[in-house]
PDB file of N, CA and C in Angstrom:
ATOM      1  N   UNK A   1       0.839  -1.175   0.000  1.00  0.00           N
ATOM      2  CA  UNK A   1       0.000   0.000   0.000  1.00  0.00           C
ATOM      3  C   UNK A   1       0.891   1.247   0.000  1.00  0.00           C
ATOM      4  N   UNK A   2       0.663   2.569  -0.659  1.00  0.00           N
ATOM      5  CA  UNK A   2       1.013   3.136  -0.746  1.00  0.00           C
ATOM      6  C   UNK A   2       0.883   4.142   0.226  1.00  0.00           C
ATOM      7  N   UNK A   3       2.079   4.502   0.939  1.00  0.00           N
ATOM      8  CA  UNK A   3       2.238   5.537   2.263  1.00  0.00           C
ATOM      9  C   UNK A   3       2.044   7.152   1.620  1.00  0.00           C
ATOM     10  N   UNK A   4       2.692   7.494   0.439  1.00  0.00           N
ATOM     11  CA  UNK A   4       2.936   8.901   0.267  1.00  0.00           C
ATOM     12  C   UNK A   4       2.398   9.207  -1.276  1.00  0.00           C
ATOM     13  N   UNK A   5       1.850  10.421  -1.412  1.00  0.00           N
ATOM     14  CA  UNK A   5       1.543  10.534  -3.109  1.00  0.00           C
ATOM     15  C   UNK A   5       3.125  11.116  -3.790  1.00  0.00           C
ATOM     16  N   UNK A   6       3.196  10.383  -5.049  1.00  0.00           N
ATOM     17  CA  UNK A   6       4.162  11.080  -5.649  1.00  0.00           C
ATOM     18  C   UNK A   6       5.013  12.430  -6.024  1.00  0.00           C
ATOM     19  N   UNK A   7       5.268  12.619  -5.903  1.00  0.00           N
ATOM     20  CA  UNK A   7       5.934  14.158  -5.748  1.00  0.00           C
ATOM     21  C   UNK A   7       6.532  14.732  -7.140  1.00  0.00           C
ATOM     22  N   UNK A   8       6.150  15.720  -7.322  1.00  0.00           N
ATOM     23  CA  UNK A   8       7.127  16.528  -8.851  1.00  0.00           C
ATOM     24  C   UNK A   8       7.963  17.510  -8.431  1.00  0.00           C
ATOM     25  N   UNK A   9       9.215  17.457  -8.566  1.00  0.00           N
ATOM     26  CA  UNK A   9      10.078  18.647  -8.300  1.00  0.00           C
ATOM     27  C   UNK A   9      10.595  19.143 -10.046  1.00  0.00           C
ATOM     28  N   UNK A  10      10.789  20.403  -9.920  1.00  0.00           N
ATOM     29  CA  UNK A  10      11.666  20.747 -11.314  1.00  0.00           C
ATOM     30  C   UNK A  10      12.893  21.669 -10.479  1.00  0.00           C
ATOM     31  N   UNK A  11      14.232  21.456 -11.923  1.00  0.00           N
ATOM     32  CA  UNK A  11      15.210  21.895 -11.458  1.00  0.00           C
ATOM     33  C   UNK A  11      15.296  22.948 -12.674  1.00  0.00           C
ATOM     34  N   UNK A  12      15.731  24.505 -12.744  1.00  0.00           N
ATOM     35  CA  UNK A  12      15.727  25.011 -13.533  1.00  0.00           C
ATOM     36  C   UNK A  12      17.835  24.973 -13.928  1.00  0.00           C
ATOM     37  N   UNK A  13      17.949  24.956 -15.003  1.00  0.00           N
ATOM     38  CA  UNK A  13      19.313  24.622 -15.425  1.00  0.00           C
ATOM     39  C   UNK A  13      20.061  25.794 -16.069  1.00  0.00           C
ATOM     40  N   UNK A  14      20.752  26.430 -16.143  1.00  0.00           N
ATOM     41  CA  UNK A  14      21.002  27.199 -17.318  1.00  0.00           C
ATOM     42  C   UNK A  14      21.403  26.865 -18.684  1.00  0.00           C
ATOM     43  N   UNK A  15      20.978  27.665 -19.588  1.00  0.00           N
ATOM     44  CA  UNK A  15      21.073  27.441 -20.655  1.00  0.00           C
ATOM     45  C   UNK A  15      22.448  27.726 -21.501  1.00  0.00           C
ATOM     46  N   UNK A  16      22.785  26.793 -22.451  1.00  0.00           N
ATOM     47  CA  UNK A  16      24.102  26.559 -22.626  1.00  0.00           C
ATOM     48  C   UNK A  16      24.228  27.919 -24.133  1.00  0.00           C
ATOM     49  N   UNK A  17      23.269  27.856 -24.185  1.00  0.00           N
ATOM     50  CA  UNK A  17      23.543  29.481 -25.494  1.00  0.00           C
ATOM     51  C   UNK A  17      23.632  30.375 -24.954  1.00  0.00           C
ATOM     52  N   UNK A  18      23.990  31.652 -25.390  1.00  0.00           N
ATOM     53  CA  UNK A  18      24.660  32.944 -24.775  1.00  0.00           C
ATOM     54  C   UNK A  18      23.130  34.009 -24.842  1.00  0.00           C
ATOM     55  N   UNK A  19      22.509  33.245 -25.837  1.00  0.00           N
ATOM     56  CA  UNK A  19      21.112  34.453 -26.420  1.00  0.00           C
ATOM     57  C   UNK A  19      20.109  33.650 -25.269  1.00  0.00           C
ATOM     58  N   UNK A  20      19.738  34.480 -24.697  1.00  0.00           N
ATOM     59  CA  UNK A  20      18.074  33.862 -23.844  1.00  0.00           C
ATOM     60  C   UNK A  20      16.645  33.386 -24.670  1.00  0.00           C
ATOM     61  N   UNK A  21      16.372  32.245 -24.628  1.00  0.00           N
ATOM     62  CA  UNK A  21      15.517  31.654 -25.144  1.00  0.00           C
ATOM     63  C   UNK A  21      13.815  31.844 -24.771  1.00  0.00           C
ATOM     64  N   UNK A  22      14.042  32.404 -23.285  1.00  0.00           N
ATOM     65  CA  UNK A  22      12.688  32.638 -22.453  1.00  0.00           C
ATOM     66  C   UNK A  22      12.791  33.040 -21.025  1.00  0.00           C
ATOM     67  N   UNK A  23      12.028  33.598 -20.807  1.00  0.00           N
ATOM     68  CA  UNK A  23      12.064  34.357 -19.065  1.00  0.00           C
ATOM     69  C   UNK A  23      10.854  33.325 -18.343  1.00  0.00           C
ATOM     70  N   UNK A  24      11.729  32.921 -17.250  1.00  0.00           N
ATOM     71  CA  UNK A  24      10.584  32.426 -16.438  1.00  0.00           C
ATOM     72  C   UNK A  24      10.846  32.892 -14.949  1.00  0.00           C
ATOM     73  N   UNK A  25       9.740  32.536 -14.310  1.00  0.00           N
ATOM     74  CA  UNK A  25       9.749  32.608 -12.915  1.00  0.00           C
ATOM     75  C   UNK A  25       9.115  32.045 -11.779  1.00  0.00           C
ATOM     76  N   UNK A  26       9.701  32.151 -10.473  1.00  0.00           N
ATOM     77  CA  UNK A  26       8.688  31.503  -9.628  1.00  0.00           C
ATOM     78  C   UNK A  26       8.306  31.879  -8.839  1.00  0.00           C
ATOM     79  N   UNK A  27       6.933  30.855  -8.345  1.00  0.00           N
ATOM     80  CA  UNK A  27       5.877  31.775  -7.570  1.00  0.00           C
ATOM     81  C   UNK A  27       6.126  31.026  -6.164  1.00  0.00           C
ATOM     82  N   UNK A  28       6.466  31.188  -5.066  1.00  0.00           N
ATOM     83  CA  UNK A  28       6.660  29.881  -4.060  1.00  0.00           C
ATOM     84  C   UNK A  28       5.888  30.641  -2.971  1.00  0.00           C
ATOM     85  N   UNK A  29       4.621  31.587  -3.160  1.00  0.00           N
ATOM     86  CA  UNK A  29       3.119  31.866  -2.050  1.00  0.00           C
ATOM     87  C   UNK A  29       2.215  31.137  -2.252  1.00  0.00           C
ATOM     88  N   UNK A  30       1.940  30.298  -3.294  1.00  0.00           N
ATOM     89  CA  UNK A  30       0.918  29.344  -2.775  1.00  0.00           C
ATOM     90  C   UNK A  30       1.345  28.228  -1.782  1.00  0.00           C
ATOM     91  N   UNK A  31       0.241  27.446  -1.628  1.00  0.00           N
ATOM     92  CA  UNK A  31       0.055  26.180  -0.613  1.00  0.00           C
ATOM     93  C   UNK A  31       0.966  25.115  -0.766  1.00  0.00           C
ATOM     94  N   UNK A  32       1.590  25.036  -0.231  1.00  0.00           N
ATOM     95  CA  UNK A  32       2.680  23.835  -0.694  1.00  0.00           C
ATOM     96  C   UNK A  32       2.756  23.065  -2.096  1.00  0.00           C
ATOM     97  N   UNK A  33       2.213  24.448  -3.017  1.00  0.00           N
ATOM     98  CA  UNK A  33       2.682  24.157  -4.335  1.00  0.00           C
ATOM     99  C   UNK A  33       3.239  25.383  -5.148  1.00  0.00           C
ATOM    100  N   UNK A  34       4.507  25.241  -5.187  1.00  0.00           N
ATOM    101  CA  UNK A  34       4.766  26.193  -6.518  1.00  0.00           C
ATOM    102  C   UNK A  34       5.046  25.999  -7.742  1.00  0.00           C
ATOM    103  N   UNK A  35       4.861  27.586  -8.240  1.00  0.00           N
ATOM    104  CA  UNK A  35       4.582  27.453  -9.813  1.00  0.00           C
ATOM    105  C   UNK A  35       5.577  27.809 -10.588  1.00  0.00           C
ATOM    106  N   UNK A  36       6.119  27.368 -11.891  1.00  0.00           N
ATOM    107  CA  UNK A  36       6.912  28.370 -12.477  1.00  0.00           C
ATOM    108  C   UNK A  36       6.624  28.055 -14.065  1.00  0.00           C
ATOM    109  N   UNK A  37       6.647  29.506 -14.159  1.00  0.00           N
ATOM    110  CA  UNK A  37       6.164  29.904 -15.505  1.00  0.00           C
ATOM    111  C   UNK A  37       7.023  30.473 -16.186  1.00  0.00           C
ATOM    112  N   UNK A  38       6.809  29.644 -17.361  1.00  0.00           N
ATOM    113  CA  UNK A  38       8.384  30.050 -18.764  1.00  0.00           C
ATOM    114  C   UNK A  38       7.652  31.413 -19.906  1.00  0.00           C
ATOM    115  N   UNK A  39       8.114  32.166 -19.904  1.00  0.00           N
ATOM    116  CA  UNK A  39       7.513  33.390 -20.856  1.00  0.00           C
ATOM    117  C   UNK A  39       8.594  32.950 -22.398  1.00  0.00           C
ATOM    118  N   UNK A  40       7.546  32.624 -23.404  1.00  0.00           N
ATOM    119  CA  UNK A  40       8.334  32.870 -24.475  1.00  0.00           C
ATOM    120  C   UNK A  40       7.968  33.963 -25.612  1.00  0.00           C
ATOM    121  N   UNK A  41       8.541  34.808 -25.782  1.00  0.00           N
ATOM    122  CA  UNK A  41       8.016  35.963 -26.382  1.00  0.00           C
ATOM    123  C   UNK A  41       7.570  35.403 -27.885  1.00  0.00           C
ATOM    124  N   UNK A  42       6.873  36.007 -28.409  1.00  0.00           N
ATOM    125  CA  UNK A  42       6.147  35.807 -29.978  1.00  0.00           C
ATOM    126  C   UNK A  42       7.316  36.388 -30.860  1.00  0.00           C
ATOM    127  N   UNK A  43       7.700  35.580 -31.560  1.00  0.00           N
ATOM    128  CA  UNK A  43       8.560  36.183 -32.856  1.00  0.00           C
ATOM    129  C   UNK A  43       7.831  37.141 -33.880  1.00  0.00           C
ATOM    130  N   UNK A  44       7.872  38.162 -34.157  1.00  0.00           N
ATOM    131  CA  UNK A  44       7.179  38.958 -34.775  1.00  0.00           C
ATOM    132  C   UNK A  44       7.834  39.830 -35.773  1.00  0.00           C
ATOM    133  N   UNK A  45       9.257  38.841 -36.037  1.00  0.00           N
ATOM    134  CA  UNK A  45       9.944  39.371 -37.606  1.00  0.00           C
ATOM    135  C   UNK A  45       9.086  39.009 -38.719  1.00  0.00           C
ATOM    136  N   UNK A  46       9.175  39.624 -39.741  1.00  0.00           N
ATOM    137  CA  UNK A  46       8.648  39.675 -41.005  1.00  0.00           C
ATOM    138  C   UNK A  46       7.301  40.006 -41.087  1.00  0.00           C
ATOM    139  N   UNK A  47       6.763  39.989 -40.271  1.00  0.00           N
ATOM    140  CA  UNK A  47       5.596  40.875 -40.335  1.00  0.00           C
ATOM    141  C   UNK A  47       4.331  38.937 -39.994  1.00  0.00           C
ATOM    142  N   UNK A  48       4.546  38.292 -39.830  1.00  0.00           N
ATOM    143  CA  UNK A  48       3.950  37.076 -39.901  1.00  0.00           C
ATOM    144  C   UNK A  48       3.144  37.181 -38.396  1.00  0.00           C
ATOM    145  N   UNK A  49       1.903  36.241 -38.514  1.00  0.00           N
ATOM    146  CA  UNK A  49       0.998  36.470 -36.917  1.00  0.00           C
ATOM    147  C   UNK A  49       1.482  35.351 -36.408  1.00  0.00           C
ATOM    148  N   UNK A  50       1.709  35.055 -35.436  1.00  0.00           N
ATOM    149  CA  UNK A  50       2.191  33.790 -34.665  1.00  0.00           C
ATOM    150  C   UNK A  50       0.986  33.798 -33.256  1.00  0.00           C
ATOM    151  N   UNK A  51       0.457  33.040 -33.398  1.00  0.00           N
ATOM    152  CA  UNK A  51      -0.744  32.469 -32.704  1.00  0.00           C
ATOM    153  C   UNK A  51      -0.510  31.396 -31.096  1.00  0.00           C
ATOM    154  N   UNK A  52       0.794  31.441 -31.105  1.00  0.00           N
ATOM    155  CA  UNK A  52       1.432  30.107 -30.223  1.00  0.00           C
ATOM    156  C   UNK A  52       1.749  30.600 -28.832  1.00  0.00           C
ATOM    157  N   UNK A  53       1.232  29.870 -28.001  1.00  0.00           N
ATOM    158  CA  UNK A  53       0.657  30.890 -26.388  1.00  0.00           C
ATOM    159  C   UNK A  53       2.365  31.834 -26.088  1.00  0.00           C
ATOM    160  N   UNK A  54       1.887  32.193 -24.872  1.00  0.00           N
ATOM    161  CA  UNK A  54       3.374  32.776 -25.130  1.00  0.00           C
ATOM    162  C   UNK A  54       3.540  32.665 -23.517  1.00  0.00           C
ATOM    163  N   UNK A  55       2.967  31.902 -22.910  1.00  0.00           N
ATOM    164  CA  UNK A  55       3.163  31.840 -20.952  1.00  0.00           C
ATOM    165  C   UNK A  55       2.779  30.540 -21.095  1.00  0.00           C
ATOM    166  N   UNK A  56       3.512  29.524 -20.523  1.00  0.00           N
ATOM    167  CA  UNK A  56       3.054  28.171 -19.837  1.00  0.00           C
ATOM    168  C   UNK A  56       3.395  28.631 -18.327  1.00  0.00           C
ATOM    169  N   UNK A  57       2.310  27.820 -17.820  1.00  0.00           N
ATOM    170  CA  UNK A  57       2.522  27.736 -15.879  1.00  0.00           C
ATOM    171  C   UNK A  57       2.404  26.252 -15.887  1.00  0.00           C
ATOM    172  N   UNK A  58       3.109  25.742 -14.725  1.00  0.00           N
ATOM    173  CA  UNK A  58       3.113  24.736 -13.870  1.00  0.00           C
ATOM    174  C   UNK A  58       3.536  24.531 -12.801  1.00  0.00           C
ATOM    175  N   UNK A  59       2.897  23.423 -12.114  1.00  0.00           N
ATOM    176  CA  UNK A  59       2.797  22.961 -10.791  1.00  0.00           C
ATOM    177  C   UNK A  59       3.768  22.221 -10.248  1.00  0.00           C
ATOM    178  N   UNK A  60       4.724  22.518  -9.302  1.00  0.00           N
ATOM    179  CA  UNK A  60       5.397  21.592  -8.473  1.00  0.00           C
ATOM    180  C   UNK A  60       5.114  21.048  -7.142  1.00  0.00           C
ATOM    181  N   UNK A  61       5.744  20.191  -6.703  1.00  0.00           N
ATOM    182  CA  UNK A  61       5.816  20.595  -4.939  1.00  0.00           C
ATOM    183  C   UNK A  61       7.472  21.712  -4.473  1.00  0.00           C
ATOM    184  N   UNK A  62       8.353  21.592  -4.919  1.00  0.00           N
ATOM    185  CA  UNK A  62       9.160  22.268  -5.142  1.00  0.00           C
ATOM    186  C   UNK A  62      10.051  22.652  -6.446  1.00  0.00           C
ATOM    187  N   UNK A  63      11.182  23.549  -6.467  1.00  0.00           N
ATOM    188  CA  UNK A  63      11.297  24.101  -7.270  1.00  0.00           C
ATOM    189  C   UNK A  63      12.549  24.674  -7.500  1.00  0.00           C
ATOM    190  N   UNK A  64      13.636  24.383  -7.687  1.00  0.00           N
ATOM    191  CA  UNK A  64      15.098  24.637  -7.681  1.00  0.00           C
ATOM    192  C   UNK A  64      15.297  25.196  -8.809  1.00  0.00           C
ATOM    193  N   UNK A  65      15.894  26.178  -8.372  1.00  0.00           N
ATOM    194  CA  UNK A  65      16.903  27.449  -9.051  1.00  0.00           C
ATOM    195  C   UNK A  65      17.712  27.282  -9.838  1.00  0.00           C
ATOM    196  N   UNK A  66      18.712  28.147 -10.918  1.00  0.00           N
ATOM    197  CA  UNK A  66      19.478  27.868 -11.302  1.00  0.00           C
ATOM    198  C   UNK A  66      20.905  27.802 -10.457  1.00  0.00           C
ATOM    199  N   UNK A  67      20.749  28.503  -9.361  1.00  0.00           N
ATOM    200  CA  UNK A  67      22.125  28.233  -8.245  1.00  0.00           C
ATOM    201  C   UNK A  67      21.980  27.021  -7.187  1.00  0.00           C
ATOM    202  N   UNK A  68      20.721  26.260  -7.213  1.00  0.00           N
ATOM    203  CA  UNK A  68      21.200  24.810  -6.380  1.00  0.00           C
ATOM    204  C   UNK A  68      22.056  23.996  -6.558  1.00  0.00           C
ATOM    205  N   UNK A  69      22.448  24.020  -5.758  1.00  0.00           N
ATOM    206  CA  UNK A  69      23.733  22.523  -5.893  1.00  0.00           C
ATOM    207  C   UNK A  69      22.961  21.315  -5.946  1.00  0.00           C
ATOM    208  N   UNK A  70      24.049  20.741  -6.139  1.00  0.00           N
ATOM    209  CA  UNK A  70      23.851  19.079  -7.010  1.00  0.00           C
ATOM    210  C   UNK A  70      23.414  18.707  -5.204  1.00  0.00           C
ATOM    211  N   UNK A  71      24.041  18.795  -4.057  1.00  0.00           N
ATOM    212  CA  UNK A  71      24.186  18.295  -2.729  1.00  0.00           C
ATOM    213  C   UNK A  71      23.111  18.447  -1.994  1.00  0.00           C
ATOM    214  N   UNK A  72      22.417  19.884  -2.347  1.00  0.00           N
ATOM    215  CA  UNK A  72      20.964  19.905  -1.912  1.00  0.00           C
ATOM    216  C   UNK A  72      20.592  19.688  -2.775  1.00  0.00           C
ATOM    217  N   UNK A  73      20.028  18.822  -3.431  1.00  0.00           N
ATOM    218  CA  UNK A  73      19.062  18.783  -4.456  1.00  0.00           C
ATOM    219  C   UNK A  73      19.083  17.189  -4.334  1.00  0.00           C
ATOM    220  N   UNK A  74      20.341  16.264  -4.024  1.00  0.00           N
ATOM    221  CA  UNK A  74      20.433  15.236  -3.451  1.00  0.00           C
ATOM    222  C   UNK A  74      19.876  15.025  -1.939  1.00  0.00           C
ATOM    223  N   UNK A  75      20.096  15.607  -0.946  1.00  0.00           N
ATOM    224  CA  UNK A  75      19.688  15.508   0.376  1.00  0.00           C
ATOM    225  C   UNK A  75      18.218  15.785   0.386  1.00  0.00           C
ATOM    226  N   UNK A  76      17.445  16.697  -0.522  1.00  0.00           N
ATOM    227  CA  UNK A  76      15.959  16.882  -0.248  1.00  0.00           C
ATOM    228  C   UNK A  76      14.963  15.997  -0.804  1.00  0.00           C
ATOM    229  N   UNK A  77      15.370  15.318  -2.204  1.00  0.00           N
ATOM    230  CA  UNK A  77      15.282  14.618  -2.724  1.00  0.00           C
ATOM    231  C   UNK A  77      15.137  13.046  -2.811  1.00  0.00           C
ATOM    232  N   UNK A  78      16.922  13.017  -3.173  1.00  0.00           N
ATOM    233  CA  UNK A  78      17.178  11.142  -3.294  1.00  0.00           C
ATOM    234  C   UNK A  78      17.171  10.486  -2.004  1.00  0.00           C
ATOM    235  N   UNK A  79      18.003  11.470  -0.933  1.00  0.00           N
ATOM    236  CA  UNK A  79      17.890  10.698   0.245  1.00  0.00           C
ATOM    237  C   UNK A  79      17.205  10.024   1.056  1.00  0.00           C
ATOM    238  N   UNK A  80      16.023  10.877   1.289  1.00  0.00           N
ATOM    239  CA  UNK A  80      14.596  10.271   2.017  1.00  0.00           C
ATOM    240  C   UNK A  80      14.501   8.970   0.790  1.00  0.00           C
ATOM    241  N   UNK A  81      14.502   9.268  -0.361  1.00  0.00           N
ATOM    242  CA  UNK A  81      13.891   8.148  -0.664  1.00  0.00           C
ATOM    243  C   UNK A  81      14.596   6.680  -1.136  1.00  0.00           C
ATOM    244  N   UNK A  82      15.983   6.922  -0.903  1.00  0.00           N
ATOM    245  CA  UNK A  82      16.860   5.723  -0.899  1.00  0.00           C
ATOM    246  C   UNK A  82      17.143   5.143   0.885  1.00  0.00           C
ATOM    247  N   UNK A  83      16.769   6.157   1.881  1.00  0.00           N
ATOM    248  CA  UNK A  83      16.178   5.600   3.019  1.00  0.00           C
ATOM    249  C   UNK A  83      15.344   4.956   3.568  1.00  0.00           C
ATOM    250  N   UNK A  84      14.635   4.329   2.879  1.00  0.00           N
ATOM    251  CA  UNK A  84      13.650   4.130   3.022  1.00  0.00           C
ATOM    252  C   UNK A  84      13.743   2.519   3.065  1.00  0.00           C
TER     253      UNK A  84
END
């Protein structure tokens, strides 16, 4: 039987190109869920309509930065659950 519901964490990474691809951010005032939302701006060279959303949001239980270490991100994580 199952003791705990599954959990989603995201880790945000930096990006290995020099040009920024999208702005996101996070929201960590709601209820033991935060959100983070990637902004991708509409390309609007050549004069063409681009119709393609331009904000996704989603849901975590937590939510790591681009400055977490590998060590916390192991201890909050893998540990509890290779303790087990």
């Amino acid at each position: 039987m199952v003791k705990q519901t599954i959990q989603i964490f995201a880790r945000v990474k930096p990006t290995v190109r020099k040009q920024q691809q999208g702005i996101y951010s996070i929201d960590e005032d709601e209820k033991l869920t935060h959100s983070l939302e990637i902004v991708l701006p509409r390309d609007l060279a050549d004069g063409f309509v681009n119709n393609k959303r331009e904000s996704y949001k989603f849901k975590f239980q937590r939510i790591f930065d681009q400055e977490a270490k590998q060590e916390i991100i192991f201890e909050i994580i893998a540990k509890p659950v290779a303790e087990r």
